[in-house]
C-alpha atoms as a PDB file:
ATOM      1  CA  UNK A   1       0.000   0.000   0.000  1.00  0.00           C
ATOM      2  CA  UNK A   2       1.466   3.313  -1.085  1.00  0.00           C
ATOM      3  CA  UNK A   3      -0.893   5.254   1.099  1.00  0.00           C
ATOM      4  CA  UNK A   4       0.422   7.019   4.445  1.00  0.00           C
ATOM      5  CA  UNK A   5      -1.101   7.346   7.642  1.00  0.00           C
ATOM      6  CA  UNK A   6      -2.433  10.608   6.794  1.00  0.00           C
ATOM      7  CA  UNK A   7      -5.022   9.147   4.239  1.00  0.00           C
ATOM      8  CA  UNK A   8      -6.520   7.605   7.461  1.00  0.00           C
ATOM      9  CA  UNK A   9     -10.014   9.428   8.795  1.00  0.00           C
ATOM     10  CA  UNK A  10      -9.170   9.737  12.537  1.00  0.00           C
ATOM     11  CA  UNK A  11     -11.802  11.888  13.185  1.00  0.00           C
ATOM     12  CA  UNK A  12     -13.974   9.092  12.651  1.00  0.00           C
ATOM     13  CA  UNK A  13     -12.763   7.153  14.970  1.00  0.00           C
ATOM     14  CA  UNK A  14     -12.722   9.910  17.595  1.00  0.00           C
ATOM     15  CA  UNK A  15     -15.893  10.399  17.144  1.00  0.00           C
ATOM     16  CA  UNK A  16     -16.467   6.922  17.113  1.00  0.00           C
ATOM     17  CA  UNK A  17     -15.207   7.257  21.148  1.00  0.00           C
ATOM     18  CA  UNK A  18     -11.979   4.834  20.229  1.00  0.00           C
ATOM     19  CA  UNK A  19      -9.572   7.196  20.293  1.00  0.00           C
ATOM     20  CA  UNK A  20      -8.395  10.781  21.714  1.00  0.00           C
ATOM     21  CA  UNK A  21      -4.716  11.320  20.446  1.00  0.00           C
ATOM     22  CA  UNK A  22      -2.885  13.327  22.853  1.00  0.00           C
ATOM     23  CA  UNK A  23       0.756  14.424  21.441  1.00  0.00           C
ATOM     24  CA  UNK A  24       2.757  12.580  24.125  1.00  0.00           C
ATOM     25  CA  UNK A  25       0.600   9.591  25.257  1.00  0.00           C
ATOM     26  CA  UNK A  26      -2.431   8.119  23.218  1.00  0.00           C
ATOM     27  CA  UNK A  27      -5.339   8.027  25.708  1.00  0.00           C
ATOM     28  CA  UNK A  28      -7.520   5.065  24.877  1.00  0.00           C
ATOM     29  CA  UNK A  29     -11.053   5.503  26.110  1.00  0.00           C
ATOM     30  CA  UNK A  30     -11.882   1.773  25.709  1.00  0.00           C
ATOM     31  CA  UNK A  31      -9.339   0.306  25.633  1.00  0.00           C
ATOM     32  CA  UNK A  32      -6.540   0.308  28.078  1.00  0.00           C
ATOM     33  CA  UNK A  33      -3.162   1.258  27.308  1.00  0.00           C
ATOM     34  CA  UNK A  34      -0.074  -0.123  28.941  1.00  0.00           C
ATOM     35  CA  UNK A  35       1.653   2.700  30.511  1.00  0.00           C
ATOM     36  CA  UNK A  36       5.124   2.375  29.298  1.00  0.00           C
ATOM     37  CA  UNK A  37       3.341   2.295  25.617  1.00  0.00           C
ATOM     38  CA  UNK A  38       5.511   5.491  23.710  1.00  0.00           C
ATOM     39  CA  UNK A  39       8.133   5.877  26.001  1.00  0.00           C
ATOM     40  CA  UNK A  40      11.418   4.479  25.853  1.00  0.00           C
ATOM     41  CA  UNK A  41      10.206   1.036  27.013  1.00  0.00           C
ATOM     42  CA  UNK A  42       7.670   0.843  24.343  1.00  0.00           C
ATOM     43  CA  UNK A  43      10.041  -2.329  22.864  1.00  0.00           C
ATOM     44  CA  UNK A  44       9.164  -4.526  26.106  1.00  0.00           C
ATOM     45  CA  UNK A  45       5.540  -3.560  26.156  1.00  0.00           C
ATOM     46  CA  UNK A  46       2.700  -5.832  24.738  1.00  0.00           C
ATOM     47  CA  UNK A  47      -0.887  -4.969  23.011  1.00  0.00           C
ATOM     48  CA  UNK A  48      -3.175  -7.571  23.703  1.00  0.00           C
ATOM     49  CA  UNK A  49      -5.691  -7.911  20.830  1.00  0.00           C
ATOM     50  CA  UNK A  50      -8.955  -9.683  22.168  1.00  0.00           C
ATOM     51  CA  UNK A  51     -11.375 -11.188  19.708  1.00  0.00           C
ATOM     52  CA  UNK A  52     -14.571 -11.976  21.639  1.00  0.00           C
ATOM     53  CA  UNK A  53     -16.067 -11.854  24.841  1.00  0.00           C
ATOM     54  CA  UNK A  54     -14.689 -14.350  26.913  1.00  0.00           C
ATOM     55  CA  UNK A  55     -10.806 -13.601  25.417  1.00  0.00           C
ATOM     56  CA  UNK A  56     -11.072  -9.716  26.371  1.00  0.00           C
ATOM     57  CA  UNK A  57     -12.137 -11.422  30.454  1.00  0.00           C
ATOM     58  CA  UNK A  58      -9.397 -13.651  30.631  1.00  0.00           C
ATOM     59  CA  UNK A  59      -7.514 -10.756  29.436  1.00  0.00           C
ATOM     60  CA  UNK A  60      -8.733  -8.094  31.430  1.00  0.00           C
ATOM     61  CA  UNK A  61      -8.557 -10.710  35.298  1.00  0.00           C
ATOM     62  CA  UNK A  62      -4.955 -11.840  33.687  1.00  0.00           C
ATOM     63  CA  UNK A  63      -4.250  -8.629  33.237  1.00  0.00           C
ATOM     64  CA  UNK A  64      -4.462  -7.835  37.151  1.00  0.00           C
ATOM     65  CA  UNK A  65      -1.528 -10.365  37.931  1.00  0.00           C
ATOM     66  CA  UNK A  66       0.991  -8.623  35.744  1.00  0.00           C
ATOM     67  CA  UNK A  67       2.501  -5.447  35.904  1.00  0.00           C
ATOM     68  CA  UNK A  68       0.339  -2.827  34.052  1.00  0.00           C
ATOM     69  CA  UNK A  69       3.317  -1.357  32.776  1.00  0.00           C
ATOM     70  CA  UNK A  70       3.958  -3.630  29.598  1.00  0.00           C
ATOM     71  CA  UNK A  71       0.584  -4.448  28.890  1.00  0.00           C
ATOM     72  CA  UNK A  72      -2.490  -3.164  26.679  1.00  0.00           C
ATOM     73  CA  UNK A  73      -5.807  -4.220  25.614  1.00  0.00           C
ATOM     74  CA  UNK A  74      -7.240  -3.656  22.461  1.00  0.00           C
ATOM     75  CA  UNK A  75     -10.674  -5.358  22.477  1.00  0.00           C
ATOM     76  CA  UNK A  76     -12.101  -6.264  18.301  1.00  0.00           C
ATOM     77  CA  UNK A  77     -15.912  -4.907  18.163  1.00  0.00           C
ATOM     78  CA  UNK A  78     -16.222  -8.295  16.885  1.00  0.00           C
ATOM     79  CA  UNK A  79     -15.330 -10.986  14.065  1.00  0.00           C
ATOM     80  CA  UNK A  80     -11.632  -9.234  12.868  1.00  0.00           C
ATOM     81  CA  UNK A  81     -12.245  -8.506   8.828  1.00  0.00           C
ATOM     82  CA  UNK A  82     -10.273 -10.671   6.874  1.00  0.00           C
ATOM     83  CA  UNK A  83      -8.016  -8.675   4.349  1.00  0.00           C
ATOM     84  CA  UNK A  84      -7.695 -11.780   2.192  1.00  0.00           C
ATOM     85  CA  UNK A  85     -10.958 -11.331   0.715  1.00  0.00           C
ATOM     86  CA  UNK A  86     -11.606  -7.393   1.506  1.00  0.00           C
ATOM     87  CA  UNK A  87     -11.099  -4.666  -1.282  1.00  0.00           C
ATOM     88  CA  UNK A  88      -8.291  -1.864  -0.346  1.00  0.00           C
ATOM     89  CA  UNK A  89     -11.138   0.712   0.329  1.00  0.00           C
ATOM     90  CA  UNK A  90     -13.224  -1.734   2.900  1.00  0.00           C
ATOM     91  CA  UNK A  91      -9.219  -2.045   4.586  1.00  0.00           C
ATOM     92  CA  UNK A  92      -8.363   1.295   4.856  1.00  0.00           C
ATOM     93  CA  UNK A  93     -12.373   2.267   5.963  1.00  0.00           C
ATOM     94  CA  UNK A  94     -12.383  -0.340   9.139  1.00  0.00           C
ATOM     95  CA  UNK A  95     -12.647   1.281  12.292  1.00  0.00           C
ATOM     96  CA  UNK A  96     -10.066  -1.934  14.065  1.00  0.00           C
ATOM     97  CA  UNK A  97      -7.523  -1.686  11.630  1.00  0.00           C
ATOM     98  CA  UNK A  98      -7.848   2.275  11.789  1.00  0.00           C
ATOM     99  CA  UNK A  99      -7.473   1.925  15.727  1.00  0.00           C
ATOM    100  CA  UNK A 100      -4.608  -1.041  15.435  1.00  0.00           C
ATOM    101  CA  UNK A 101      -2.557   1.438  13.435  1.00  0.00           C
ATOM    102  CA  UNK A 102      -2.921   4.276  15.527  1.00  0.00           C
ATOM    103  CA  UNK A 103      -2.535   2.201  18.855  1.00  0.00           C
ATOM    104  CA  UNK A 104       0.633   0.478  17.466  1.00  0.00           C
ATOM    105  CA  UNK A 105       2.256   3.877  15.728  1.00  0.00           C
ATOM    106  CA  UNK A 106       2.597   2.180  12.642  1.00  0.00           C
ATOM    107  CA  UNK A 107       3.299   4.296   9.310  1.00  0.00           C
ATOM    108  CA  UNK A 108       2.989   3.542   6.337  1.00  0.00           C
ATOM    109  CA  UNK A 109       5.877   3.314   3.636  1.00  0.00           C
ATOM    110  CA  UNK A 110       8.131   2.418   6.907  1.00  0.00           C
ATOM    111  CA  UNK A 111      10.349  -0.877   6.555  1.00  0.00           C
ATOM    112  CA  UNK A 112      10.485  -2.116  10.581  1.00  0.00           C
ATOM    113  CA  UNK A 113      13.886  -4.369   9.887  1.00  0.00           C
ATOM    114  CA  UNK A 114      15.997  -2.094  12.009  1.00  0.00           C
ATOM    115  CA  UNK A 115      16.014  -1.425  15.752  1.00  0.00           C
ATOM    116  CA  UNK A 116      16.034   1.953  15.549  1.00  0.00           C
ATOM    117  CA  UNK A 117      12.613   1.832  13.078  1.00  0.00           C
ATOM    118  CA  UNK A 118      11.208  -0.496  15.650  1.00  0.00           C
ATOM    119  CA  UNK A 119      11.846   2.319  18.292  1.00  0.00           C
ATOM    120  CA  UNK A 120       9.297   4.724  16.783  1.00  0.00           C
ATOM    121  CA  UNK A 121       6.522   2.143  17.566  1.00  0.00           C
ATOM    122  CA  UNK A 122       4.144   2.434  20.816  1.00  0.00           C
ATOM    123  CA  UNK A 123       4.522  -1.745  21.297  1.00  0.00           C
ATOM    124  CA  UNK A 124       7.482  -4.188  20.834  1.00  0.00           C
ATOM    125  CA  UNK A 125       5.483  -7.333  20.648  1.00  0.00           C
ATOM    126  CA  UNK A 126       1.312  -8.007  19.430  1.00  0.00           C
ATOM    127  CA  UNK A 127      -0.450 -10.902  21.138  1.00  0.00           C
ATOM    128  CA  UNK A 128      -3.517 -11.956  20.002  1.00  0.00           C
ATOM    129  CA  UNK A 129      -6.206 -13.502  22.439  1.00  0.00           C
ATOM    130  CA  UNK A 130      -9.490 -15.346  20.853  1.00  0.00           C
ATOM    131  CA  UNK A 131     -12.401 -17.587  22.619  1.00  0.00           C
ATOM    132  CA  UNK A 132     -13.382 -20.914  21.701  1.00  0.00           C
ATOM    133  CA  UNK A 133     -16.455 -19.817  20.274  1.00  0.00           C
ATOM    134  CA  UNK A 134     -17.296 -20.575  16.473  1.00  0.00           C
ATOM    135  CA  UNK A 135     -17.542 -17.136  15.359  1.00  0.00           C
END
């Protein structure tokens, strides 16, 4: 994709109540942001990506054990679209991949092979929870 990040229609998701971007810290309303997310710990933190229900539950009373620090959630309003059989317009137009690239600090046209490019991101590592349900 040749597009950047500025192509994206944030407003929509702000209005939307996902996300309120704040300069120096993103401020998730629903979700919840690790707290070392964008600072110079970012590498060692982890966003937790919950697809259902019971995943974002286990997440959220797992969540309570481990330091707060390294670790976000990002619950899916949903089944996660799959970009196998989606058009580049119904890609760039959904509100989860909208929020996953604005929670992450990904841009586009950027090659993450080098440490320093992997710096500039708000997580080090992605981990993606789903229930047992057949949804």
């Amino acid at each position: 994709m040749n597009d950047t990040i500025d192509d994206f229609d944030i407003s929509l998701q702000q209005s939307a109540g996902k996300i309120a971007h704040n300069p120096k810290r993103l401020v998730l309303t629903v979700e919840e942001d690790a707290y070392d997310a964008g600072s110079m710990n970012s590498l060692e933190c982890t966003l937790i990506v919950a697809e259902g229900d019971s995943a974002h539950m286990i997440v959220n009373s797992g969540i309570s054990v481990v330091n707060r620090n390294k670790f976000g959630i990002f619950p899916l309003n949903g089944k996660f679209i799959n970009v196998r059989e989606a058009n580049k317009k119904q890609i760039m137009g959904n509100v989860d991949i909208k929020c996953l690239v604005e929670i992450l600090g990904l841009k586009y046209n950027m090659k993450y092979t080098t440490e320093e490019s992997m710096k500039s991101l708000r997580y080090g590592r992605l981990m993606i929870m789903t229930d047992q349900d057949p949804d």
